[in-house]
N, C-alpha and C. Protein backbone atom coordinates (compact mmCIF):
# COMPACT_ATOMS: atom_id res chain seq x y z
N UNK A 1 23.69 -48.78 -16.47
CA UNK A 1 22.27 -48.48 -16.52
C UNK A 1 21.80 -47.84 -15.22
N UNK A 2 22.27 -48.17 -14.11
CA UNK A 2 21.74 -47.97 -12.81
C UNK A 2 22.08 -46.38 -12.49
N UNK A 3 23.70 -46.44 -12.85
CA UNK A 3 24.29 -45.12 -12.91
C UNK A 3 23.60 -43.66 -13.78
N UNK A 4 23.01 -44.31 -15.13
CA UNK A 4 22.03 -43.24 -15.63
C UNK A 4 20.48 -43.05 -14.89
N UNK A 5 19.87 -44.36 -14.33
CA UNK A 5 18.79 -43.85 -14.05
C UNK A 5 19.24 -42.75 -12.44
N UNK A 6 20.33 -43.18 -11.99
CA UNK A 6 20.22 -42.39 -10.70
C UNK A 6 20.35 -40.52 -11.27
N UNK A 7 21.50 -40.74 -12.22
CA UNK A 7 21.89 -39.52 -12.39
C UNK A 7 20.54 -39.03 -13.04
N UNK A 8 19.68 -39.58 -13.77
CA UNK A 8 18.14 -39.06 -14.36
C UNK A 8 17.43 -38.60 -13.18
N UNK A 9 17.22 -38.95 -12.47
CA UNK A 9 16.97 -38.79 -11.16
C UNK A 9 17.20 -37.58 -10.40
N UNK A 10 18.45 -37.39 -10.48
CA UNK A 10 19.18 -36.49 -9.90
C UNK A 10 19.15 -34.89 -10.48
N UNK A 11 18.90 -35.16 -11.81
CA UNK A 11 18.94 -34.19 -12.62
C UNK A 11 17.47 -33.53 -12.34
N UNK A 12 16.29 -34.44 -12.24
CA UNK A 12 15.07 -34.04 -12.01
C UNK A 12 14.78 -33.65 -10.94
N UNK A 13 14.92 -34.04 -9.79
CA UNK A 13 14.99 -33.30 -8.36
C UNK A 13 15.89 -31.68 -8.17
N UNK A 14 16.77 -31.61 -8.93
CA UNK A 14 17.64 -30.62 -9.19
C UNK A 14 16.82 -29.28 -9.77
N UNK A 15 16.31 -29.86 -11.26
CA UNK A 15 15.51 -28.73 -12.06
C UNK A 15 13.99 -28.54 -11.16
N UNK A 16 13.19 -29.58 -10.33
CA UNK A 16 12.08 -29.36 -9.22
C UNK A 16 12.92 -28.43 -8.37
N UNK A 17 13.71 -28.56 -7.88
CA UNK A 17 14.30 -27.67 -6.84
C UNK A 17 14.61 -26.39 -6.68
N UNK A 18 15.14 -26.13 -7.69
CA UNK A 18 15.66 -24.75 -8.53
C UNK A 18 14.16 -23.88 -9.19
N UNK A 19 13.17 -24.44 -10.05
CA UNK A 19 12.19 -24.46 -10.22
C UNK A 19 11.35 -23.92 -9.09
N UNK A 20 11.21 -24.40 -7.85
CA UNK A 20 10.64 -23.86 -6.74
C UNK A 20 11.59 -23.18 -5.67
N UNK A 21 12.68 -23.00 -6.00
CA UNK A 21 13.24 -21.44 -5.40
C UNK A 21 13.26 -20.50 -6.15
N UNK A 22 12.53 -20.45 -7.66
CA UNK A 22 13.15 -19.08 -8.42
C UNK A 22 10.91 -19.06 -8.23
N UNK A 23 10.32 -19.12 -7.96
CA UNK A 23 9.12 -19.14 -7.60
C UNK A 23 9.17 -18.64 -6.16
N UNK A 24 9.41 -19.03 -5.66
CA UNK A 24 9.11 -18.79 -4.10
C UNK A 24 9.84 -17.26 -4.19
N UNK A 25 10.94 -17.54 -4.72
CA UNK A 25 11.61 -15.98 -5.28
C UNK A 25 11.23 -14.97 -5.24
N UNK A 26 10.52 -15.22 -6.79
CA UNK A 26 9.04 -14.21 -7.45
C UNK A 26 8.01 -13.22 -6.69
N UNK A 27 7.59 -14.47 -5.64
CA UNK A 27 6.10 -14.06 -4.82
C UNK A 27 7.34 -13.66 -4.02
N UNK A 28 8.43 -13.34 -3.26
CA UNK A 28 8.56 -12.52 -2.04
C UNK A 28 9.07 -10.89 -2.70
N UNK A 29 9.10 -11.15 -3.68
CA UNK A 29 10.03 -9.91 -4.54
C UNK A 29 8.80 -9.48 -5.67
N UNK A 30 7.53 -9.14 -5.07
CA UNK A 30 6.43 -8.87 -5.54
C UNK A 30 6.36 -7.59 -4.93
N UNK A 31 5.99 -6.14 -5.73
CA UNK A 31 5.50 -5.20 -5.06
C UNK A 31 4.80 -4.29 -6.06
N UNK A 32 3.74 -3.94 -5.88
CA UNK A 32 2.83 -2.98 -6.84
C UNK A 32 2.34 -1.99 -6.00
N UNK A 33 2.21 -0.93 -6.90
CA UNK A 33 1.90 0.40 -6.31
C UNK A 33 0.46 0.78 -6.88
N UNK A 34 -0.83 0.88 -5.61
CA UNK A 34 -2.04 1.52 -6.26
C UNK A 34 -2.20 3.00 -6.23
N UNK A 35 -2.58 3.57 -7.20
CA UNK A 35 -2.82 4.98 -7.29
C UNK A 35 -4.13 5.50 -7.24
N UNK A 36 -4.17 6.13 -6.00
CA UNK A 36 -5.68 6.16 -5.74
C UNK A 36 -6.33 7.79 -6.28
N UNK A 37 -7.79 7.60 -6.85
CA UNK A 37 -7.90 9.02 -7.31
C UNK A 37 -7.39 10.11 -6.55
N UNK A 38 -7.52 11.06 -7.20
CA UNK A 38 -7.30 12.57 -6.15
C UNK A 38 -7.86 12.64 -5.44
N UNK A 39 -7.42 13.18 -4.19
CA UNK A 39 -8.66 13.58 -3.37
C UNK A 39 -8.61 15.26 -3.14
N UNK A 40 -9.75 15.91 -3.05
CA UNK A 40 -9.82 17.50 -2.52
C UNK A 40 -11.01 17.56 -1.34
N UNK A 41 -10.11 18.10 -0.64
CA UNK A 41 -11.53 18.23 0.68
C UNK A 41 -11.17 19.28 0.78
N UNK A 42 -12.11 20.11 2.40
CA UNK A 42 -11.67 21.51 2.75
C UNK A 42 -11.55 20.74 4.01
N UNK A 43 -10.40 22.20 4.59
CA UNK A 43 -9.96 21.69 6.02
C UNK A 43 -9.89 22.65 6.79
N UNK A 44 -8.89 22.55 8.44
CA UNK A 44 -9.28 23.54 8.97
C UNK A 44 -10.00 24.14 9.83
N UNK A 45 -11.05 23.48 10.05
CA UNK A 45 -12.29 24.20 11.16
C UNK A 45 -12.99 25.42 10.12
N UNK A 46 -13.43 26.18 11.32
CA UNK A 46 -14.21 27.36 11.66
C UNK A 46 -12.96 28.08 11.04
N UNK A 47 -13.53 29.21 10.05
CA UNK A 47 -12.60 30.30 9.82
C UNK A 47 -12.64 30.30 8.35
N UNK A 48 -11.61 30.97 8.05
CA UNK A 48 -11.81 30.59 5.90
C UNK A 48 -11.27 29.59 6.16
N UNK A 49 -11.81 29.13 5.11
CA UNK A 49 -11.75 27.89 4.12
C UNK A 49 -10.27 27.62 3.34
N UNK A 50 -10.02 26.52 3.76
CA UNK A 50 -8.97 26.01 3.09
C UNK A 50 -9.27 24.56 2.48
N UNK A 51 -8.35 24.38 1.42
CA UNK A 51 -8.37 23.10 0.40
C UNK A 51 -7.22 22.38 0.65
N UNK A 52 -7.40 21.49 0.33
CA UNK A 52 -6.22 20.20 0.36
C UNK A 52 -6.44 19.17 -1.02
N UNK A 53 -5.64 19.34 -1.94
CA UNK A 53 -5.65 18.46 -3.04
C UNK A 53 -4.60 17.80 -2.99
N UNK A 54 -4.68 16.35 -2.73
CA UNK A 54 -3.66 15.19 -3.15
C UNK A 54 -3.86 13.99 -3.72
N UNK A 55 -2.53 13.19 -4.13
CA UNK A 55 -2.40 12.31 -5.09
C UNK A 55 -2.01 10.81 -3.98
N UNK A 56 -2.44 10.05 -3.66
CA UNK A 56 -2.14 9.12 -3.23
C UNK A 56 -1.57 7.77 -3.31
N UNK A 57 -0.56 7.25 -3.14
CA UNK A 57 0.06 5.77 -3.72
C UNK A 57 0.18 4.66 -2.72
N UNK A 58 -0.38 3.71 -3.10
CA UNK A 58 -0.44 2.44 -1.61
C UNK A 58 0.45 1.59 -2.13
N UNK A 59 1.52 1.51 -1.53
CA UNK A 59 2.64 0.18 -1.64
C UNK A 59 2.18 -1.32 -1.17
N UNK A 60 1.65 -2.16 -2.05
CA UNK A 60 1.43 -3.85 -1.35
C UNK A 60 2.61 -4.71 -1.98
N UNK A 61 2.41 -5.67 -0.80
CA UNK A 61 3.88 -6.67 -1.37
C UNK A 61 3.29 -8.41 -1.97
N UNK A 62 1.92 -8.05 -2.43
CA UNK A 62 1.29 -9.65 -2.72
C UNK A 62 -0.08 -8.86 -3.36
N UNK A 63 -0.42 -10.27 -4.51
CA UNK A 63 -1.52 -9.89 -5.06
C UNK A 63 -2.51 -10.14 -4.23
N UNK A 64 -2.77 -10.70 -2.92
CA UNK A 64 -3.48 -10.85 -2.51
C UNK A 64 -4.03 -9.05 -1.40
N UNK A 65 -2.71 -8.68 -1.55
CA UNK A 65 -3.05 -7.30 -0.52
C UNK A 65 -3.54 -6.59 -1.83
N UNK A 66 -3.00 -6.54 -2.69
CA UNK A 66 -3.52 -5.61 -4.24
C UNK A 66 -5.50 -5.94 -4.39
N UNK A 67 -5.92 -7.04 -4.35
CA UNK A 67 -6.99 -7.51 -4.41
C UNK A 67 -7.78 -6.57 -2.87
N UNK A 68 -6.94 -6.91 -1.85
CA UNK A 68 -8.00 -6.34 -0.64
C UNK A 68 -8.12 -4.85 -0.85
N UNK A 69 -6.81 -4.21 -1.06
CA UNK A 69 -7.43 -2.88 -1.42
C UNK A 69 -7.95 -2.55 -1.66
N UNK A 70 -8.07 -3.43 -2.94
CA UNK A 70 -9.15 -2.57 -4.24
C UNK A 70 -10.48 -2.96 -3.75
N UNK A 71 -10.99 -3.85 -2.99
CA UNK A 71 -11.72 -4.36 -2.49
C UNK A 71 -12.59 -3.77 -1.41
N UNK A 72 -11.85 -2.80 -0.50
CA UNK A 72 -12.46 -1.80 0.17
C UNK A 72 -11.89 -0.50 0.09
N UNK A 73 -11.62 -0.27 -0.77
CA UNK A 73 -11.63 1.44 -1.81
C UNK A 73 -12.27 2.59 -0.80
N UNK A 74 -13.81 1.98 -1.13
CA UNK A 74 -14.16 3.10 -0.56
C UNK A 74 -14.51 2.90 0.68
N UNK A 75 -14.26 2.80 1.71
CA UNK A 75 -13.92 2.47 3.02
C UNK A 75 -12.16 3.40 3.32
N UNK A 76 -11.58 3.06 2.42
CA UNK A 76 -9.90 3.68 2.64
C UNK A 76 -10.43 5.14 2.27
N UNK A 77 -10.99 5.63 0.93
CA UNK A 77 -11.15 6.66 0.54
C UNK A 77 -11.94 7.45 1.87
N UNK A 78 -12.67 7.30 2.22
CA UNK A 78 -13.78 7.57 3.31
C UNK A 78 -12.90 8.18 4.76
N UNK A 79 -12.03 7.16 4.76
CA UNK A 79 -11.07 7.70 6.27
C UNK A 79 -10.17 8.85 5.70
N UNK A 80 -9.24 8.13 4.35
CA UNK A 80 -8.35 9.31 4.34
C UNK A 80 -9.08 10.50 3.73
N UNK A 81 -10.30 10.85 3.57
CA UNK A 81 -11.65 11.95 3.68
C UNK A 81 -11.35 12.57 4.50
N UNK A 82 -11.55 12.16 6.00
CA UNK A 82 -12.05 12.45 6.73
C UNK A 82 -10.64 12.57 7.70
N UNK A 83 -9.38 12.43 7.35
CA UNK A 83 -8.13 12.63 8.34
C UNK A 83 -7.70 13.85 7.77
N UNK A 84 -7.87 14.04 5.95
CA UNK A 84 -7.22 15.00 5.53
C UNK A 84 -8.07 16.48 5.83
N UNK A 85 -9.38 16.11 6.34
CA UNK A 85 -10.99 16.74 6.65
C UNK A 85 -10.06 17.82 8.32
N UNK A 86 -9.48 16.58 9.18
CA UNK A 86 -9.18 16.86 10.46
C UNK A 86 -8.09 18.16 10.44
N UNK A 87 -7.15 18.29 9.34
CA UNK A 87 -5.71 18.79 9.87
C UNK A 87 -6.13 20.26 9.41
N UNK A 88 -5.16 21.07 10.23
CA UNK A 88 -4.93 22.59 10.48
C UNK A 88 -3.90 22.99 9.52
N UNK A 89 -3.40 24.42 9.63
CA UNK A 89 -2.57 24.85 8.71
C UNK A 89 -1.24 24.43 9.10
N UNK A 90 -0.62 23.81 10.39
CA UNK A 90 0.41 23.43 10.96
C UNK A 90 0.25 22.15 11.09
N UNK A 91 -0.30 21.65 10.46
CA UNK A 91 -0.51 20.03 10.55
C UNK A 91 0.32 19.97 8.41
N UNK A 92 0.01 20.80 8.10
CA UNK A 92 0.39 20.62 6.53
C UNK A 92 1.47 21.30 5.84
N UNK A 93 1.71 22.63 6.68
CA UNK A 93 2.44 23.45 6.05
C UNK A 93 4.18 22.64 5.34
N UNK A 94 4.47 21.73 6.01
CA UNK A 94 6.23 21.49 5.77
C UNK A 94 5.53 20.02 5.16
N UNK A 95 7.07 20.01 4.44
CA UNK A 95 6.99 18.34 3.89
C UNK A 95 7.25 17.15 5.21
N UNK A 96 7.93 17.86 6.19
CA UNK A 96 7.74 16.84 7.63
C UNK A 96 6.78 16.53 8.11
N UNK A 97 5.78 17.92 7.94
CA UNK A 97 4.46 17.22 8.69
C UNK A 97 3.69 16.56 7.57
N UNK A 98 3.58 16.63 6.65
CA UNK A 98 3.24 15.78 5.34
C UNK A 98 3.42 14.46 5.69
N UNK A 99 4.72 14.11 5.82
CA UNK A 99 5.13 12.54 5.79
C UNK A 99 4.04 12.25 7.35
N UNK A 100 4.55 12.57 8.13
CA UNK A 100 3.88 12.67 9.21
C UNK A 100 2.03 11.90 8.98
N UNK A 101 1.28 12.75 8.26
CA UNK A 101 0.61 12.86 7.90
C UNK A 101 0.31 11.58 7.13
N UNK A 102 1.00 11.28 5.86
CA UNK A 102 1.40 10.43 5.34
C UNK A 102 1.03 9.08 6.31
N UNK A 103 2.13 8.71 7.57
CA UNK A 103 1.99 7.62 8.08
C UNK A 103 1.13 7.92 8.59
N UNK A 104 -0.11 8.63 9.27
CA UNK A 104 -1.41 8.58 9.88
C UNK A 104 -1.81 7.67 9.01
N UNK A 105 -2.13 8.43 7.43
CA UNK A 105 -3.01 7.79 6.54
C UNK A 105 -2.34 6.16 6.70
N UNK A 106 -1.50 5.95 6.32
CA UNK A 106 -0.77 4.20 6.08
C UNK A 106 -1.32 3.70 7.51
N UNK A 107 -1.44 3.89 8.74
CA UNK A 107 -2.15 3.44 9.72
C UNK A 107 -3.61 3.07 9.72
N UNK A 108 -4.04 4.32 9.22
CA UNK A 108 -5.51 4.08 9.01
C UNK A 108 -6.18 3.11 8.31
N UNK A 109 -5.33 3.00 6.58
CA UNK A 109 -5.22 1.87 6.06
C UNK A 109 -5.04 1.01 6.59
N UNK A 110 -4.01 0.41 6.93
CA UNK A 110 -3.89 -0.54 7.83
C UNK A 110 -4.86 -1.57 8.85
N UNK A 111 -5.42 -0.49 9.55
CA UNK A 111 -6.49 -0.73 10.71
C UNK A 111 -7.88 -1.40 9.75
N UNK A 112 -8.25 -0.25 8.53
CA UNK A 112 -9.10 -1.16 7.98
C UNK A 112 -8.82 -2.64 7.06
N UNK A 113 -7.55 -2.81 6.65
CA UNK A 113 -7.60 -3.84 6.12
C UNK A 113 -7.73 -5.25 7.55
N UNK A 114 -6.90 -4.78 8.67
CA UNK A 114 -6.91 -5.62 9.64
C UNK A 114 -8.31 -5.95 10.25
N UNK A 115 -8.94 -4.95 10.20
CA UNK A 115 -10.45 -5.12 10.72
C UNK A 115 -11.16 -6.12 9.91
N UNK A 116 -11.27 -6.08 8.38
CA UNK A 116 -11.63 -6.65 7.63
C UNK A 116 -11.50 -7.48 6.88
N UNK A 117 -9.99 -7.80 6.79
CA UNK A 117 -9.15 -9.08 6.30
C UNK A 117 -8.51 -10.04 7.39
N UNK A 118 -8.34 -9.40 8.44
CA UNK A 118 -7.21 -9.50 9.52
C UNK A 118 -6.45 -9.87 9.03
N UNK A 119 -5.61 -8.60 7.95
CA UNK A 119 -4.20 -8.58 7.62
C UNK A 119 -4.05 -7.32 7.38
N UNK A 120 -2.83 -6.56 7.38
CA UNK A 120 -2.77 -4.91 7.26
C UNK A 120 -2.04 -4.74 5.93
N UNK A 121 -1.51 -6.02 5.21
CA UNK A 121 -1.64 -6.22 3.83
C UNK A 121 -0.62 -4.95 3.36
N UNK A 122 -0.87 -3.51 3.54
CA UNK A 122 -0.54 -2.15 3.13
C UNK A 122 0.89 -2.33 3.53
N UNK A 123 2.42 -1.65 3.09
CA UNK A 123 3.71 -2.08 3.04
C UNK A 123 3.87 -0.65 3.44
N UNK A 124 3.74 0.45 2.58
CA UNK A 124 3.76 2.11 2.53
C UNK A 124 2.43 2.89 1.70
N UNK A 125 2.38 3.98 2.36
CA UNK A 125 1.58 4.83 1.50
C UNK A 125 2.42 6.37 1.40
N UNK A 126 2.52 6.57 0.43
CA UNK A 126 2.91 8.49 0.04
C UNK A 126 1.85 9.04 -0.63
N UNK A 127 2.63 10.50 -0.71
CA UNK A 127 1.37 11.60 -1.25
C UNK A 127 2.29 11.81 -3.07
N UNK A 128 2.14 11.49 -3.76
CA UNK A 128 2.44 11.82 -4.98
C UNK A 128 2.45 13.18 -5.62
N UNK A 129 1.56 13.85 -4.71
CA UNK A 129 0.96 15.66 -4.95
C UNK A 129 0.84 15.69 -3.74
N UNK A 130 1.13 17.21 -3.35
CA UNK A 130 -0.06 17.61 -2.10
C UNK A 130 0.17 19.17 -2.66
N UNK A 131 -1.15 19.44 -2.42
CA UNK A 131 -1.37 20.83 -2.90
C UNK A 131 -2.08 21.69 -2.32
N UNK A 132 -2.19 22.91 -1.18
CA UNK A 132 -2.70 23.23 0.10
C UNK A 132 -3.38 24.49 -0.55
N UNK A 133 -4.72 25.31 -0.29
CA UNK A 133 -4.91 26.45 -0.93
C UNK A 133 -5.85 27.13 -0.06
């Protein structure tokens, strides 16, 4: 009798155990991608006019960074406005300065979620499109 309740026992601490490593699992092996509208600004300065149309994707690794995003949208939208607002024709022309570009924006993100969550929450950001005219 003693021998079954231990092994009952044993069996239940076992399936709790296992149970909360395939959980703990889950949440570290969490990652969703937000797709943020298009954006088109003009860029450039003084001179003709140039366009910049792109597609944006924010990498988070927790629903809780998925929630802050979406949460200050337009605050993120607003900067990467206003970075893609800043760059020249040599700031865009190659896919190097793109990525480049790229991690500005994932910084910027960053800074506002830290300002406002104090967490930078954001994992990666890419351009899904970029389209220069």
């Amino acid at each position: 009798m003693l021998k079954r309740l231990v092994l009952l026992i044993f069996m239940t601490f076992s399936v709790q155990l296992t149970w909360a490593e395939e959980e703990a699992k889950t949440a570290d092996d969490y990652v969703s991608y937000i797709e943020l509208k298009p954006f088109v600004t003009n860029f450039g300065g003084v001179g003709k006019t140039r366009f910049v149309k792109c597609e944006v994707t924010i990498q988070v690794s927790s629903e809780a960074a998925h929630h802050a995003v979406n949460q200050h949208m337009p605050h993120i939208r607003n900067d990467i406005v206003f970075l893609l607002n800043e760059q020249t024709d040599d700031s865009v022309k190659t896919v190097e300065m793109q990525q480049v570009l790229a991690k500005k924006a994932l910084k910027k993100v960053q800074n506002i979620l830290v300002e406002e969550e104090g967490e930078g929450f954001v994992s990666d950001l890419f351009f899904t499109s970029f389209v220069v005219q």
